[in-house]
C-alpha atoms as a PDB file:
ATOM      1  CA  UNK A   1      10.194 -51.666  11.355  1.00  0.00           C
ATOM      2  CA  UNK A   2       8.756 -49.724   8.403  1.00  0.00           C
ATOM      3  CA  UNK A   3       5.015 -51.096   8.898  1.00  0.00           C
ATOM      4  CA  UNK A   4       5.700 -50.429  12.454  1.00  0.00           C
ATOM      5  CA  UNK A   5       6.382 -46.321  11.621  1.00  0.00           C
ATOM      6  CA  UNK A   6       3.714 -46.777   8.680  1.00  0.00           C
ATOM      7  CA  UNK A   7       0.739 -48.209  10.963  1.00  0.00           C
ATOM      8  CA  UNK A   8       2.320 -45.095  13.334  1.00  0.00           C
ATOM      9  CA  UNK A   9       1.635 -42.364  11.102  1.00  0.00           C
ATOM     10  CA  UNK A  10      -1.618 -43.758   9.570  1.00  0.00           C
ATOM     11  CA  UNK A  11      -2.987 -43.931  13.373  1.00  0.00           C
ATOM     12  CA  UNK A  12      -2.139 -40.591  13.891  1.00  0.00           C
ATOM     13  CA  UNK A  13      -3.338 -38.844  11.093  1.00  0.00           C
ATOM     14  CA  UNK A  14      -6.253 -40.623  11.406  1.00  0.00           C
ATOM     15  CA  UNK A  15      -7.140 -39.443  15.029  1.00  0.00           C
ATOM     16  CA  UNK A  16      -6.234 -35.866  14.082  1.00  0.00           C
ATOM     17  CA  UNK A  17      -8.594 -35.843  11.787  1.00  0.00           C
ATOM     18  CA  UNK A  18     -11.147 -37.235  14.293  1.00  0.00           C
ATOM     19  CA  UNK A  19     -10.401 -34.511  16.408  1.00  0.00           C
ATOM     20  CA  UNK A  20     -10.498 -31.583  13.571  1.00  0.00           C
ATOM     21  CA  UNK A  21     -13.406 -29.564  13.627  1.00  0.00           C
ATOM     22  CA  UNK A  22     -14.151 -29.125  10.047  1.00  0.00           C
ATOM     23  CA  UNK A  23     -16.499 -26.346  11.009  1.00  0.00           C
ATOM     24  CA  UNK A  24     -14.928 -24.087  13.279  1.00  0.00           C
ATOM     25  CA  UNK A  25     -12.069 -24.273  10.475  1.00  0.00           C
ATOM     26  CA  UNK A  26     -14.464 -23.039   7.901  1.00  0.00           C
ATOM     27  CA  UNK A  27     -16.051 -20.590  10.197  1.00  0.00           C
ATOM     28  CA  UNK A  28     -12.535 -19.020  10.772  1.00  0.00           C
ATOM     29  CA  UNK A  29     -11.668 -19.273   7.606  1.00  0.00           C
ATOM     30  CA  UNK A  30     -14.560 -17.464   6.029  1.00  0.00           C
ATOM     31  CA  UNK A  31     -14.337 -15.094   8.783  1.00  0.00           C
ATOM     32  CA  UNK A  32     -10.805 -14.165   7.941  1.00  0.00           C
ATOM     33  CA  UNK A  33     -11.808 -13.655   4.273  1.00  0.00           C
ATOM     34  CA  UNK A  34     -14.803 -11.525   5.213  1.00  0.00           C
ATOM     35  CA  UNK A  35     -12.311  -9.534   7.395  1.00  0.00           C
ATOM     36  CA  UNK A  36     -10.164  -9.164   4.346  1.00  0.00           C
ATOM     37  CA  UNK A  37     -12.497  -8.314   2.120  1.00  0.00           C
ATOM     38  CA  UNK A  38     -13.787  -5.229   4.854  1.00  0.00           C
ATOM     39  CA  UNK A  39     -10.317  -3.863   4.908  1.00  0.00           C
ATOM     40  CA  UNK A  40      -9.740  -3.469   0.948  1.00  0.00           C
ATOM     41  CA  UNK A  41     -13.055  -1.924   0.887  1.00  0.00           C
ATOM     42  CA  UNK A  42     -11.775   0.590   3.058  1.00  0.00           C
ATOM     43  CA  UNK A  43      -8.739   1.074   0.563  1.00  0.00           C
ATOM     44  CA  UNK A  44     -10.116   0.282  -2.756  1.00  0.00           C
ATOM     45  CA  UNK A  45      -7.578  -0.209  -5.833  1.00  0.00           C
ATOM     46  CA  UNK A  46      -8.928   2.979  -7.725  1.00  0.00           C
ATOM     47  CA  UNK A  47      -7.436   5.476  -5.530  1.00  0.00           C
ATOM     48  CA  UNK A  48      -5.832   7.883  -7.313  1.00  0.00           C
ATOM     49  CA  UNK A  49      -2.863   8.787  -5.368  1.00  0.00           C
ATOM     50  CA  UNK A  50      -1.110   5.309  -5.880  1.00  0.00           C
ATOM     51  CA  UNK A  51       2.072   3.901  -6.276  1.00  0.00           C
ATOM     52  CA  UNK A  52       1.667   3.760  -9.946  1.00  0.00           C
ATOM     53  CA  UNK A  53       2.420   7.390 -10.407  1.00  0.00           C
ATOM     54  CA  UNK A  54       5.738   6.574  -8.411  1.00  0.00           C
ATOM     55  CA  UNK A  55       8.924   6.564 -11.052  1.00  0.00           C
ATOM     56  CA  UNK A  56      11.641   6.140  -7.972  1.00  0.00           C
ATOM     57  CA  UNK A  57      11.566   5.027  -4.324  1.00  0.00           C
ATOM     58  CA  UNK A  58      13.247   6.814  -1.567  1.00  0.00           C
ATOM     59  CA  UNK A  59      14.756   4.962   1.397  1.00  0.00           C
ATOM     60  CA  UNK A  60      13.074   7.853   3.730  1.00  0.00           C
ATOM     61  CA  UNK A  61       9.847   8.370   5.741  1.00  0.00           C
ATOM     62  CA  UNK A  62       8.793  11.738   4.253  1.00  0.00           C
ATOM     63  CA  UNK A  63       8.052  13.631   1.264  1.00  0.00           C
ATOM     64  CA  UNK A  64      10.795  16.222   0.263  1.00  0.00           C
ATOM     65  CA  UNK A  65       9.636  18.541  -2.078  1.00  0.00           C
ATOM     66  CA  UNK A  66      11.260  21.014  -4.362  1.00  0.00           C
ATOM     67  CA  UNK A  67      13.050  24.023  -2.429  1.00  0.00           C
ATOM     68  CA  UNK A  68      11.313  22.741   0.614  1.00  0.00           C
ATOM     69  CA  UNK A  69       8.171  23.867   0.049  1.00  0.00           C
ATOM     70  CA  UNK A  70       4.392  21.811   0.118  1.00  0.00           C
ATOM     71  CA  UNK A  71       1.756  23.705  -2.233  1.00  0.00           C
ATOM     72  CA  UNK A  72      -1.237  25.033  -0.559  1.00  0.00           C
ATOM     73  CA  UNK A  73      -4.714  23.258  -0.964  1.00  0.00           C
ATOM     74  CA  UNK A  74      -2.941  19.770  -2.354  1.00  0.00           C
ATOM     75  CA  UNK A  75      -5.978  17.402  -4.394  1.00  0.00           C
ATOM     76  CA  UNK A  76      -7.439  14.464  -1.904  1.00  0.00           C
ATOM     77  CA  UNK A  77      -5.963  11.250  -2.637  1.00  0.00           C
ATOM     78  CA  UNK A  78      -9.018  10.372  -4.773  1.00  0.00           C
ATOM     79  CA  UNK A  79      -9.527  13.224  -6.532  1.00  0.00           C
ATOM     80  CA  UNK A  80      -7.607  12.217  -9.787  1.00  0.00           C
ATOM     81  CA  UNK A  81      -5.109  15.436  -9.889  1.00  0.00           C
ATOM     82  CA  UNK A  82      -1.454  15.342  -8.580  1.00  0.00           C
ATOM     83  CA  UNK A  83      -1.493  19.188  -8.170  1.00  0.00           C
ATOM     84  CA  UNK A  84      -3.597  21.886  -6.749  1.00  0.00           C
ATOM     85  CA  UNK A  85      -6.035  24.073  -8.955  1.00  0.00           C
ATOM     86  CA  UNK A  86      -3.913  26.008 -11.177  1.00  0.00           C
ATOM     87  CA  UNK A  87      -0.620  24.205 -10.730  1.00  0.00           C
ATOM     88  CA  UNK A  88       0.485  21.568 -13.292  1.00  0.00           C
ATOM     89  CA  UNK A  89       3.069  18.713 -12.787  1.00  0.00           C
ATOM     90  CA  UNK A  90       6.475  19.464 -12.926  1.00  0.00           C
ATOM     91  CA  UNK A  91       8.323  16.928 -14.636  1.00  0.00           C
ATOM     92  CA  UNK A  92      11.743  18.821 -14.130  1.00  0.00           C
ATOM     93  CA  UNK A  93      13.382  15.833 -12.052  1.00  0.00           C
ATOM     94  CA  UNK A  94      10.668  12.869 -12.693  1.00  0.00           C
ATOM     95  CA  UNK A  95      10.536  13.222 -16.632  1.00  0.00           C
ATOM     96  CA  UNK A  96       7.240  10.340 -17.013  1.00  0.00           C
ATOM     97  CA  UNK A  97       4.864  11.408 -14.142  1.00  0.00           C
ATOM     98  CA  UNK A  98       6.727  13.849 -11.975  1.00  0.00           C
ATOM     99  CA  UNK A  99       6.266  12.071  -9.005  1.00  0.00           C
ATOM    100  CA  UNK A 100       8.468   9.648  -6.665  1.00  0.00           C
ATOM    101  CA  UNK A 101       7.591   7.569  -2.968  1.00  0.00           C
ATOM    102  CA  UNK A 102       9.209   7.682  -0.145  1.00  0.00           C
ATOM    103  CA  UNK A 103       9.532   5.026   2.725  1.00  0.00           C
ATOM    104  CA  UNK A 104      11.585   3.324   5.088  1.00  0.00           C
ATOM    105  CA  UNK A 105      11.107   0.036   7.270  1.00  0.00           C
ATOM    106  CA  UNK A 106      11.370   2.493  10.378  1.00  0.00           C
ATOM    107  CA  UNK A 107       8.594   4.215   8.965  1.00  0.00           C
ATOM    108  CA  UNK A 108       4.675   2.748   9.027  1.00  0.00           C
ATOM    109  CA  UNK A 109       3.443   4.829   6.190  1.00  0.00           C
ATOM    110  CA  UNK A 110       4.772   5.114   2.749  1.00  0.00           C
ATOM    111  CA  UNK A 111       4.253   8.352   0.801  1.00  0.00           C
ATOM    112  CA  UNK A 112       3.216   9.418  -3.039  1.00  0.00           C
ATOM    113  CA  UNK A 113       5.085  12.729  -3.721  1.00  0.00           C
ATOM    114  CA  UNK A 114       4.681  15.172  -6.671  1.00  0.00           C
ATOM    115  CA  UNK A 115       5.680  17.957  -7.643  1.00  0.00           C
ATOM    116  CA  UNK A 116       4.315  21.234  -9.039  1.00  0.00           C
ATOM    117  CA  UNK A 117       4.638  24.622 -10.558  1.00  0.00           C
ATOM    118  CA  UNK A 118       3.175  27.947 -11.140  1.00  0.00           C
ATOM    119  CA  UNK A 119       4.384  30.925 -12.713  1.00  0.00           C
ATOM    120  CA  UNK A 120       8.404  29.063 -11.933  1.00  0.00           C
ATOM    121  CA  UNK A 121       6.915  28.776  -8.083  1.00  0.00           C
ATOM    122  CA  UNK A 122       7.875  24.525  -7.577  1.00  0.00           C
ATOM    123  CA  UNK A 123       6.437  22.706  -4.440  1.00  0.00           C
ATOM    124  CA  UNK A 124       5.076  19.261  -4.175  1.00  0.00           C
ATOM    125  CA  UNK A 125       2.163  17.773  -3.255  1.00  0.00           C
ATOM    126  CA  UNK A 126       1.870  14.460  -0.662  1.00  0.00           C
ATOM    127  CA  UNK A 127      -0.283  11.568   0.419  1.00  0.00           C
ATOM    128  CA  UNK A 128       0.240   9.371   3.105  1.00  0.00           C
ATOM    129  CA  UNK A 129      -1.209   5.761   2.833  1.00  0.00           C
ATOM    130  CA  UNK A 130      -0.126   3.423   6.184  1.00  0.00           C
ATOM    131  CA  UNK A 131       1.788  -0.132   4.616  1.00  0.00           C
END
């Protein structure tokens, strides 16, 4: 009985591997990783606007900044700067970086939020990066 399932699964295996294409599985394979490879080139790692400046997550799908308000003229994402020209971070309710994320699994984004001041005048600053 046991030779019987043995010489079974032997016989099998060895016509699926008859039948595998080794090829076409390394074309789609290295096609995949090529693939790959075009989309984090697209996004590289040294953006600055990242989830490293994040020192909470937010279960929501939007930025809310302090008193409601979004600065004028906010950095681009790769810029390096969390705040606008002439605005530093304010650190009044994220003490390390002054800045949070927000997202939610309704939501197909997640957001890097900071927030700024001038002269007392807080708003925040946001980037939107798709998950």
């Amino acid at each position: 009985m046991i030779q019987s399932i043995e010489s079974f699964f032997k016989l099998s295996a060895e016509q699926w591997a008859r039948a595998v294409d080794r090829h076409a599985i390394l074309k789609k394979s290295l096609k995949a990783a090529f693939v790959k490879l075009m989309e984090l080139s697209r996004k590289p790692a040294s953006i600055s606007a990242s989830t490293r400046w994040c020192e909470a997550w937010w279960d929501v799908c939007d930025c809310h900044p302090p008193g409601g308000r979004y600065c004028s003229h906010c950095p681009g994402h790769g810029s390096g700067s969390k705040c606008p020209d002439g605005y530093t971070v304010w650190k009044g309710l994220y003490r390390g970086t002054g800045c949070w994320c927000a997202t939610s699994d309704r939501c197909p984004y997640y957001f890097v939020c900071c927030d700024c001041v001038k002269n007392d005048y807080t708003c925040g600053c946001k980037w939107a990066f798709r998950k």
